[in-house]
N, C-alpha and C. Protein backbone atom coordinates (compact mmCIF):
# COMPACT_ATOMS: atom_id res chain seq x y z
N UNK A 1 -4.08 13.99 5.45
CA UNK A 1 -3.14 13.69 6.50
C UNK A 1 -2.49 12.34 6.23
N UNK A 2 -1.07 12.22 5.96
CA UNK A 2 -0.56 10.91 6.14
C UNK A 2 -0.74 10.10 7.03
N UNK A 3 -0.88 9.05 7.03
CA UNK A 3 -0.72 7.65 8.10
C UNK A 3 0.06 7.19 8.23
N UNK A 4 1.42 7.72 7.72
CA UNK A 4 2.80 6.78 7.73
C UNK A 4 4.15 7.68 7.50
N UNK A 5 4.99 6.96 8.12
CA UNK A 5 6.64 8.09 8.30
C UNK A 5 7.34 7.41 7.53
N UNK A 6 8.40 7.74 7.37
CA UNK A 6 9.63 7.52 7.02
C UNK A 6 10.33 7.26 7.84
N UNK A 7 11.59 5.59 7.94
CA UNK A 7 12.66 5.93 8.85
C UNK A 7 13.53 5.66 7.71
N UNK A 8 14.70 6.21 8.78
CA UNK A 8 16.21 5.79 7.90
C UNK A 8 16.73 4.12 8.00
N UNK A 9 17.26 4.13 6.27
CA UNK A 9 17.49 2.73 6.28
C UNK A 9 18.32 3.11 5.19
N UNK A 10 19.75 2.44 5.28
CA UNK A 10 20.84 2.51 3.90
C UNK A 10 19.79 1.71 2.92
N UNK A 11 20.19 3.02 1.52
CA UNK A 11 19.75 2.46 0.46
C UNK A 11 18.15 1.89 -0.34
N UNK A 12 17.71 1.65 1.23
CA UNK A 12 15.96 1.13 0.33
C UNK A 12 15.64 2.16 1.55
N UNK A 13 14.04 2.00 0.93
CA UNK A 13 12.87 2.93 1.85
C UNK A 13 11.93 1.97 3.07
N UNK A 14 12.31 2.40 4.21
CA UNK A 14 11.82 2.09 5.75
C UNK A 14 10.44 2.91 5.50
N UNK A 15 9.18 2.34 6.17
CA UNK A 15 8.26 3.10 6.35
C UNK A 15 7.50 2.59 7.45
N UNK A 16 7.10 3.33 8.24
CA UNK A 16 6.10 3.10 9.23
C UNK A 16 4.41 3.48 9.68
N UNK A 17 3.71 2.44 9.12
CA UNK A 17 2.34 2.89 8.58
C UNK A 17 1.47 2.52 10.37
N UNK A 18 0.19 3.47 10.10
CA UNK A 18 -0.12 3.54 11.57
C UNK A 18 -1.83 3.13 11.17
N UNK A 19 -2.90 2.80 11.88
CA UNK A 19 -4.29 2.89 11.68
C UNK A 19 -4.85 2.16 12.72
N UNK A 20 -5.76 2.76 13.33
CA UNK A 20 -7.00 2.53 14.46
C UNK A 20 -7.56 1.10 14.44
N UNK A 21 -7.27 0.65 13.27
CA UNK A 21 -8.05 -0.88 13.02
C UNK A 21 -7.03 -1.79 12.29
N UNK A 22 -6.85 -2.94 12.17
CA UNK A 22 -6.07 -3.48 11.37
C UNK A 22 -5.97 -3.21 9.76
N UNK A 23 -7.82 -3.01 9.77
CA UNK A 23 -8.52 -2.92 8.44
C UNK A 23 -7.79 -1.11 7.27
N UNK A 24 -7.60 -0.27 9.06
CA UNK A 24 -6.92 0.85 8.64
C UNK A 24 -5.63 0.88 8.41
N UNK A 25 -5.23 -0.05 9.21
CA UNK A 25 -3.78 -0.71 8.74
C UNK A 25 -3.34 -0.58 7.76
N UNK A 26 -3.94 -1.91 6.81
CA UNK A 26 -4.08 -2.41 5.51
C UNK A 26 -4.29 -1.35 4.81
N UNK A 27 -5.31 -0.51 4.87
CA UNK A 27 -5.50 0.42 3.47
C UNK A 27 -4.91 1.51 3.52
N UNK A 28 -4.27 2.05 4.44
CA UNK A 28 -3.09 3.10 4.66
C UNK A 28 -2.12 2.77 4.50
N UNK A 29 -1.20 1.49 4.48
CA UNK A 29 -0.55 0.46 3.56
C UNK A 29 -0.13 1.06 2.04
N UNK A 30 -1.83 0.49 1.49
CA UNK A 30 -1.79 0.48 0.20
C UNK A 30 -1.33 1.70 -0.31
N UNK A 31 -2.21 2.84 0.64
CA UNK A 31 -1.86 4.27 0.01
C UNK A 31 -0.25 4.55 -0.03
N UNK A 32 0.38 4.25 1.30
CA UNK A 32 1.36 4.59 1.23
C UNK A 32 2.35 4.07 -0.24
N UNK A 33 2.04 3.23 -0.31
CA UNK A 33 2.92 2.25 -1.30
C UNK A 33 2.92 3.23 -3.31
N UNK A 34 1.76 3.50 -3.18
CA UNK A 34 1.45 4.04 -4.41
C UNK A 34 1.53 5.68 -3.88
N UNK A 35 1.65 5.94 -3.27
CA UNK A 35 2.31 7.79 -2.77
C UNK A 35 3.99 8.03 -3.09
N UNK A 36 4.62 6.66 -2.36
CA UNK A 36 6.14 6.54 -2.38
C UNK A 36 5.82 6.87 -4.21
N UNK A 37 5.47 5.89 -5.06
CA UNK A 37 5.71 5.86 -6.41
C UNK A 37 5.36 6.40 -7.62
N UNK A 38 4.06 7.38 -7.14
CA UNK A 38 3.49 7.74 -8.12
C UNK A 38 2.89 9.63 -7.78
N UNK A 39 3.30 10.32 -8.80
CA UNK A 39 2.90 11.29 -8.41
C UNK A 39 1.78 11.90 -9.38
N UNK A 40 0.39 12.36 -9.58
CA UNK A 40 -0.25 12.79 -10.49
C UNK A 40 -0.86 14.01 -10.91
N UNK A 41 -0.39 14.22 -12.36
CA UNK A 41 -0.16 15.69 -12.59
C UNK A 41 -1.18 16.42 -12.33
N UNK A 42 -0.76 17.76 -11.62
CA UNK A 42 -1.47 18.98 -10.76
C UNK A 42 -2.09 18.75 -9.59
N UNK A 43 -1.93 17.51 -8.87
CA UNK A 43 -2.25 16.96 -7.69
C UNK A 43 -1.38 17.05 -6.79
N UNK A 44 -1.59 16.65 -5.37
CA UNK A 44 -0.33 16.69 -4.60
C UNK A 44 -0.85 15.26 -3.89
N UNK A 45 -1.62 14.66 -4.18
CA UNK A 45 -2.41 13.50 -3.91
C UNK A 45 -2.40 12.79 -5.24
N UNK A 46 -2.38 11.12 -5.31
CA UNK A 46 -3.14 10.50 -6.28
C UNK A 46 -4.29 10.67 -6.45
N UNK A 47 -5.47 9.85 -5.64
CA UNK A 47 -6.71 10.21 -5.40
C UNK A 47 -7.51 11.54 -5.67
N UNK A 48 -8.32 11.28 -6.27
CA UNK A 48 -8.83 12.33 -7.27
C UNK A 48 -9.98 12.28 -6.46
N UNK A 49 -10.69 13.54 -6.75
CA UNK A 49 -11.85 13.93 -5.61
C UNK A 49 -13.17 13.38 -5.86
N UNK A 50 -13.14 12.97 -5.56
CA UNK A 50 -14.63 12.01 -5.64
C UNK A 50 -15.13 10.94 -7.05
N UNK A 51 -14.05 11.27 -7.68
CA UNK A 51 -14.49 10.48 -8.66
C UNK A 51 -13.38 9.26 -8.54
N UNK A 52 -13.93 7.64 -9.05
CA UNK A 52 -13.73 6.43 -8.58
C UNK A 52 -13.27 5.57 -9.75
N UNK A 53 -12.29 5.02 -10.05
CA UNK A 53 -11.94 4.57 -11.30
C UNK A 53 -12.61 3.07 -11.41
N UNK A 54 -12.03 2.33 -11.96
CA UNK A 54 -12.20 0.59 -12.32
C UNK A 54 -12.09 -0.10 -10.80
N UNK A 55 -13.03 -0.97 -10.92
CA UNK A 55 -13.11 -1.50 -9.12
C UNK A 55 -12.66 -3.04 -9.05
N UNK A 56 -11.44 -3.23 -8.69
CA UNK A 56 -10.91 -4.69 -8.49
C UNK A 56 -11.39 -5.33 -6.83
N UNK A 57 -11.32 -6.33 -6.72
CA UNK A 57 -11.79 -7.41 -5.58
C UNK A 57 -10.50 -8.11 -5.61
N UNK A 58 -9.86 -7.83 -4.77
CA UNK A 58 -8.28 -8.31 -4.74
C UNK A 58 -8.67 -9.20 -3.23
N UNK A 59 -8.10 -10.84 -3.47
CA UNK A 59 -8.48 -12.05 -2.07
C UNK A 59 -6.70 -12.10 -1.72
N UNK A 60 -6.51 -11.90 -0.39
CA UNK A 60 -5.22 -12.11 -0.43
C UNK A 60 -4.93 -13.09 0.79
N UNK A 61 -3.57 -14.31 0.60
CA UNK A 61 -3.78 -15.34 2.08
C UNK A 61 -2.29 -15.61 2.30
N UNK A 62 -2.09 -15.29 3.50
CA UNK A 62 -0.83 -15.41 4.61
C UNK A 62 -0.62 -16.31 5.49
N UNK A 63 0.34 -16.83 5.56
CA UNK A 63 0.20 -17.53 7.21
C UNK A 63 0.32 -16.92 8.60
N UNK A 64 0.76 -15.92 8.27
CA UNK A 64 0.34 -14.72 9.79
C UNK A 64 -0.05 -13.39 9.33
N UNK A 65 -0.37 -12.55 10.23
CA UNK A 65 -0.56 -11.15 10.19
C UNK A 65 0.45 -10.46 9.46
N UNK A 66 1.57 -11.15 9.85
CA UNK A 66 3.09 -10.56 8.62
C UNK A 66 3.12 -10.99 7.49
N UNK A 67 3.42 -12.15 7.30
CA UNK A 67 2.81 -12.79 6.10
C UNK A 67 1.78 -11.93 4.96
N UNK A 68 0.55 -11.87 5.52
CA UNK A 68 -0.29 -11.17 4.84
C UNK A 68 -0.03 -9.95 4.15
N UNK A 69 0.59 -9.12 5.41
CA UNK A 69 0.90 -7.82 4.93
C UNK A 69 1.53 -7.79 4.22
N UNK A 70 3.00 -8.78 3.87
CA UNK A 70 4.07 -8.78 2.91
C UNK A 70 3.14 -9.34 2.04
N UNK A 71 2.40 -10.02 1.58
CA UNK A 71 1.63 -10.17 0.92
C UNK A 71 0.63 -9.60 -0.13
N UNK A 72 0.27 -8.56 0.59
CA UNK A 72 -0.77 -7.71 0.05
C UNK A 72 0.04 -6.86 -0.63
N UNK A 73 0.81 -5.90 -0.09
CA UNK A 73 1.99 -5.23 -0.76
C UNK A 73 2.41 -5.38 -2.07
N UNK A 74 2.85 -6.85 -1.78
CA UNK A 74 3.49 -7.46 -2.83
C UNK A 74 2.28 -7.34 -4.34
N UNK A 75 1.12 -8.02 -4.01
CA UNK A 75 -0.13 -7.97 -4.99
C UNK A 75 -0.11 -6.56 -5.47
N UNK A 76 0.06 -5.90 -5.03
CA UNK A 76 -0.27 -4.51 -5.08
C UNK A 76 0.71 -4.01 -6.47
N UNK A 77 2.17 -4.40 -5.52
CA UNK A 77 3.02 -3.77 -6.78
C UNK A 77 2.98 -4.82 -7.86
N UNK A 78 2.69 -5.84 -7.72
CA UNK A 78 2.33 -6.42 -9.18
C UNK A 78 1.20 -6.20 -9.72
N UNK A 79 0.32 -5.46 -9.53
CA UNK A 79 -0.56 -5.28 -10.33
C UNK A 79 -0.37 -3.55 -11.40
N UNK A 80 0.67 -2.73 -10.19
CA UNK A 80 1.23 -1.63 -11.15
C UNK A 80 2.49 -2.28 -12.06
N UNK A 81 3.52 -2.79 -11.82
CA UNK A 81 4.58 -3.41 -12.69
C UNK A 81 4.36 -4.62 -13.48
N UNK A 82 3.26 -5.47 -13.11
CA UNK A 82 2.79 -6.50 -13.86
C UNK A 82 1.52 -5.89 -14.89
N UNK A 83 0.95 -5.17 -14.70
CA UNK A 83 -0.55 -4.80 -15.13
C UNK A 83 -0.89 -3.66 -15.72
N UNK A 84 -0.20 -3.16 -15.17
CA UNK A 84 -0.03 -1.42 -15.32
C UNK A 84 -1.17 -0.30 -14.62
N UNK A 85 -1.70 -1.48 -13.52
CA UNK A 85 -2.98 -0.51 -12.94
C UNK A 85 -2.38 0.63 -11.64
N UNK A 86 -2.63 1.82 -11.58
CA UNK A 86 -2.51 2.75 -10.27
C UNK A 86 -3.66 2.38 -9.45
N UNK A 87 -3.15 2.14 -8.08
CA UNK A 87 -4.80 1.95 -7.25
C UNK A 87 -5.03 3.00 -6.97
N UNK A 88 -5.72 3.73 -6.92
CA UNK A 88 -6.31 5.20 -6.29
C UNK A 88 -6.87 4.92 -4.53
N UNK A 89 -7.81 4.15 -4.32
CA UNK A 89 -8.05 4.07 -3.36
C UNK A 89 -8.30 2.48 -2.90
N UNK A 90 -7.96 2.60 -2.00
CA UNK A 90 -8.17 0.74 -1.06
C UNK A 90 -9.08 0.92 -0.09
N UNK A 91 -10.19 0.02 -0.09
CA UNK A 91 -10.94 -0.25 1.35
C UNK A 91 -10.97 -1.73 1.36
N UNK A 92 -10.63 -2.16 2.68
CA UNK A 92 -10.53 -3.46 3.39
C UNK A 92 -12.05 -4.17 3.67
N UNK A 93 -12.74 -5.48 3.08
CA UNK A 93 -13.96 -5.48 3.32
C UNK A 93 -13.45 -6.53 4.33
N UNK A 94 -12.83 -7.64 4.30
CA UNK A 94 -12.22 -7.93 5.54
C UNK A 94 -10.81 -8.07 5.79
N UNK A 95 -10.93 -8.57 7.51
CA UNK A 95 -8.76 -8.24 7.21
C UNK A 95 -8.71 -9.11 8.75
N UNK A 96 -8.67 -10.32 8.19
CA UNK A 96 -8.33 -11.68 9.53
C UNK A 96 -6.71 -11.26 9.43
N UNK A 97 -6.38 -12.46 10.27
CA UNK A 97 -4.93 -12.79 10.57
C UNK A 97 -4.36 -13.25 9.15
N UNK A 98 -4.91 -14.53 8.70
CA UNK A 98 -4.43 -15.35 7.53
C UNK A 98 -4.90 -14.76 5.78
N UNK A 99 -5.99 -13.91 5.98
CA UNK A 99 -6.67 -13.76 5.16
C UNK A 99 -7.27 -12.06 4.71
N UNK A 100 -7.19 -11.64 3.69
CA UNK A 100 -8.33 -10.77 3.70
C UNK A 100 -8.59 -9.99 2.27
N UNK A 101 -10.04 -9.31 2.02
CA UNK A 101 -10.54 -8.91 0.89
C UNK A 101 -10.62 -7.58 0.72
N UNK A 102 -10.33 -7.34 -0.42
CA UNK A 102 -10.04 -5.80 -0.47
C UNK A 102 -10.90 -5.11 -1.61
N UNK A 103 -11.52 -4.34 -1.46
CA UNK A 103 -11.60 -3.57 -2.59
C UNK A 103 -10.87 -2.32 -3.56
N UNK A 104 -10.18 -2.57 -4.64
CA UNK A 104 -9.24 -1.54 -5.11
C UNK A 104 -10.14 -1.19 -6.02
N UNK A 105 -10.10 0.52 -6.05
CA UNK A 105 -10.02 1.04 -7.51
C UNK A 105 -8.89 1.67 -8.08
N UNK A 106 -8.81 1.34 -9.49
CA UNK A 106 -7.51 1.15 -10.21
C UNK A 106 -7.92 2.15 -11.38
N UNK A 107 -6.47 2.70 -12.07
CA UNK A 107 -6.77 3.03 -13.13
C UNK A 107 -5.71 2.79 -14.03
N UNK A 108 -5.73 2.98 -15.46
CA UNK A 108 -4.23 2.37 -16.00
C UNK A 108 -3.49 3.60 -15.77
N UNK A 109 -2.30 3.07 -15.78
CA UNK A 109 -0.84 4.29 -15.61
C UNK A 109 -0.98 4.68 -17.12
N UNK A 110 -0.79 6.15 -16.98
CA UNK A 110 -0.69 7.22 -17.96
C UNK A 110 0.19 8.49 -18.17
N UNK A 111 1.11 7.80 -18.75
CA UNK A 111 2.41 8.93 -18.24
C UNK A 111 2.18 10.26 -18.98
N UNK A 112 0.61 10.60 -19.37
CA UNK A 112 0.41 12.12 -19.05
C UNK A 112 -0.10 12.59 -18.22
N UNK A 113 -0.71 11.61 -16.99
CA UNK A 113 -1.41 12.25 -16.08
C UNK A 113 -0.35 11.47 -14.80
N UNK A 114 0.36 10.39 -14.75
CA UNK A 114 1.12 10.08 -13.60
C UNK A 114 2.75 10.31 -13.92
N UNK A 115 3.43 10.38 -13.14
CA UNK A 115 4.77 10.12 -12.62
C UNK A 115 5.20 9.65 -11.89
N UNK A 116 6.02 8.46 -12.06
CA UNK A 116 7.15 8.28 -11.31
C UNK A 116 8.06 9.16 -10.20
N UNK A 117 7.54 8.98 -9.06
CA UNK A 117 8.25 9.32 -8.23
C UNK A 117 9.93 8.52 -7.74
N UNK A 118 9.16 7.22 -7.34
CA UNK A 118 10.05 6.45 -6.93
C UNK A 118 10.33 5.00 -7.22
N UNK A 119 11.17 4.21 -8.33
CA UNK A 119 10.72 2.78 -8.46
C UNK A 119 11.31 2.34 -7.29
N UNK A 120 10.29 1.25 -6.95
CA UNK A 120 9.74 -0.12 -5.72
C UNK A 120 9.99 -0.86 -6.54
N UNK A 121 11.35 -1.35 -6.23
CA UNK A 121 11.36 -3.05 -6.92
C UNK A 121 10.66 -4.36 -6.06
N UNK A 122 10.94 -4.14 -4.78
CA UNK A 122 10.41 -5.25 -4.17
C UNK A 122 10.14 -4.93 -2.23
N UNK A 123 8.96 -5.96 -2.28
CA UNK A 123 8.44 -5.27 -0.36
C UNK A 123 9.29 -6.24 0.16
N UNK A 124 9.68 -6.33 0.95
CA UNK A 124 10.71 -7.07 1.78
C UNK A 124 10.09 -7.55 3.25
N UNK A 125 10.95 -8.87 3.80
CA UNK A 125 10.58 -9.27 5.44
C UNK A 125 11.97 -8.53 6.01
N UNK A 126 12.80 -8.03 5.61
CA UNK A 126 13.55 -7.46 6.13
C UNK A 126 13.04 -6.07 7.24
N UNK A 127 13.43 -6.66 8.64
CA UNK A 127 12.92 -5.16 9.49
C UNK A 127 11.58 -5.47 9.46
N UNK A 128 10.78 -6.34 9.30
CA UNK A 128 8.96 -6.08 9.19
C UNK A 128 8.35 -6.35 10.30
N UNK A 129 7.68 -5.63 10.82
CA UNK A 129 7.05 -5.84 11.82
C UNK A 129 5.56 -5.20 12.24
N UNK A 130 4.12 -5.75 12.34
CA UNK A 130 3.41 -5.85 12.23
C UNK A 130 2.40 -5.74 13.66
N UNK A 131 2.40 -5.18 14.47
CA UNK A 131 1.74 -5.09 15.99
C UNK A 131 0.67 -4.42 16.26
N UNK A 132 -0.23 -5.02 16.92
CA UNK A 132 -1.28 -4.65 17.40
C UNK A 132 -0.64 -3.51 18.84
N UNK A 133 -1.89 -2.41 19.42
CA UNK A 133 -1.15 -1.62 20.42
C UNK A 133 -2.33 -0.97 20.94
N UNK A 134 -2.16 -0.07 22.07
CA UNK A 134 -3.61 0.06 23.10
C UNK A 134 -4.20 0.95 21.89
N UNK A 135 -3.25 1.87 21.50
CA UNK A 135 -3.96 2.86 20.77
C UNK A 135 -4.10 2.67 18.96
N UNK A 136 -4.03 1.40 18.41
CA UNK A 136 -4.35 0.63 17.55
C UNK A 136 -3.37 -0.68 16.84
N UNK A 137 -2.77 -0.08 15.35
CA UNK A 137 -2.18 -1.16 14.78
C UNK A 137 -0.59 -0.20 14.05
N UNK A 138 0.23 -0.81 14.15
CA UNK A 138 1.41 -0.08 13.67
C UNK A 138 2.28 -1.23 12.75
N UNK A 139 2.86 -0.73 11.66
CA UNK A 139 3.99 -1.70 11.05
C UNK A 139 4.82 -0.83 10.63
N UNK A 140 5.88 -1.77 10.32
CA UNK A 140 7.65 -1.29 9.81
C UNK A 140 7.46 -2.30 8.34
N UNK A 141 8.10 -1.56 7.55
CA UNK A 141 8.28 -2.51 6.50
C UNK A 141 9.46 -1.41 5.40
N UNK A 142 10.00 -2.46 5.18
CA UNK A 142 11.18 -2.10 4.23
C UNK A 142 11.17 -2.21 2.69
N UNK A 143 10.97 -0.89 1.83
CA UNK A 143 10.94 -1.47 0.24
C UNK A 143 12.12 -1.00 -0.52
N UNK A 144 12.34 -2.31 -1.18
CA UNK A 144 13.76 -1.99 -2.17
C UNK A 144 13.71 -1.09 -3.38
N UNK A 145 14.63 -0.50 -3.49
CA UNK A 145 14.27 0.80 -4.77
C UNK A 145 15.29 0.63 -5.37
């Protein structure tokens, strides 16, 4: 089940990610980010079933809750366009306001087993917005393609 929509926005990709906890926030985030971009062959998912690739400890620090998030994002796609790693899966070990630790597993990009869906040049503060709500945590965020 997705955690996140699509809105309309000329030209780049609007998305609106949803989760029960901030912590779900964050790692439904990540997924989304590497779903927009990567598609892997005979899957309709990245994430592969139970099996767990290379395990990164990614520390990430913001000066707000927005901040962060543009933040983390950002780490994220530099570690596929800088690094060449796919994250498969994200869990949040913590996730303050200013601060938080993540656990990624990664694997290298392999253009016989991934594709390019969509290049993400860059996460943007454009439109971003980041809110807590009775029935959890919601953001808007805009990526340039």
């Amino acid at each position: 089940m997705l955690n996140y929509t699509f809105f309309d926005h000329t030209a780049d990709i609007g998305v609106e990610i949803c989760g029960r906890t901030k912590k779900e926030l964050f790692a439904h985030a990540a997924n989304a980010l590497f779903d927009i971009m990567i598609q892997t062959a005979g899957h309709t998912s990245r994430r592969s079933q139970g099996a767990k690739g290379r395990q990164i400890i990614k520390m990430v620090d913001g000066v707000d809750t927005e901040d962060l998030f543009i933040n983390f994002l950002r780490e994220l796609l530099y570690l596929f366009n800088g690094t060449g790693w796919v994250v498969d899966q994200c869990e949040m070990i913590e996730c303050r306001n200013t601060r938080l630790v993540a656990t990624l597993w990664v694997e290298p990009y392999n253009k016989n087993k991934h594709s390019m869906k969509t290049e993400i040049k860059a996460v943007t503060y454009s439109g971003l917005s980041v809110k807590k709500f009775k029935s959890g945590w919601r953001a808007r965020v805009i990526f340039d393609v």
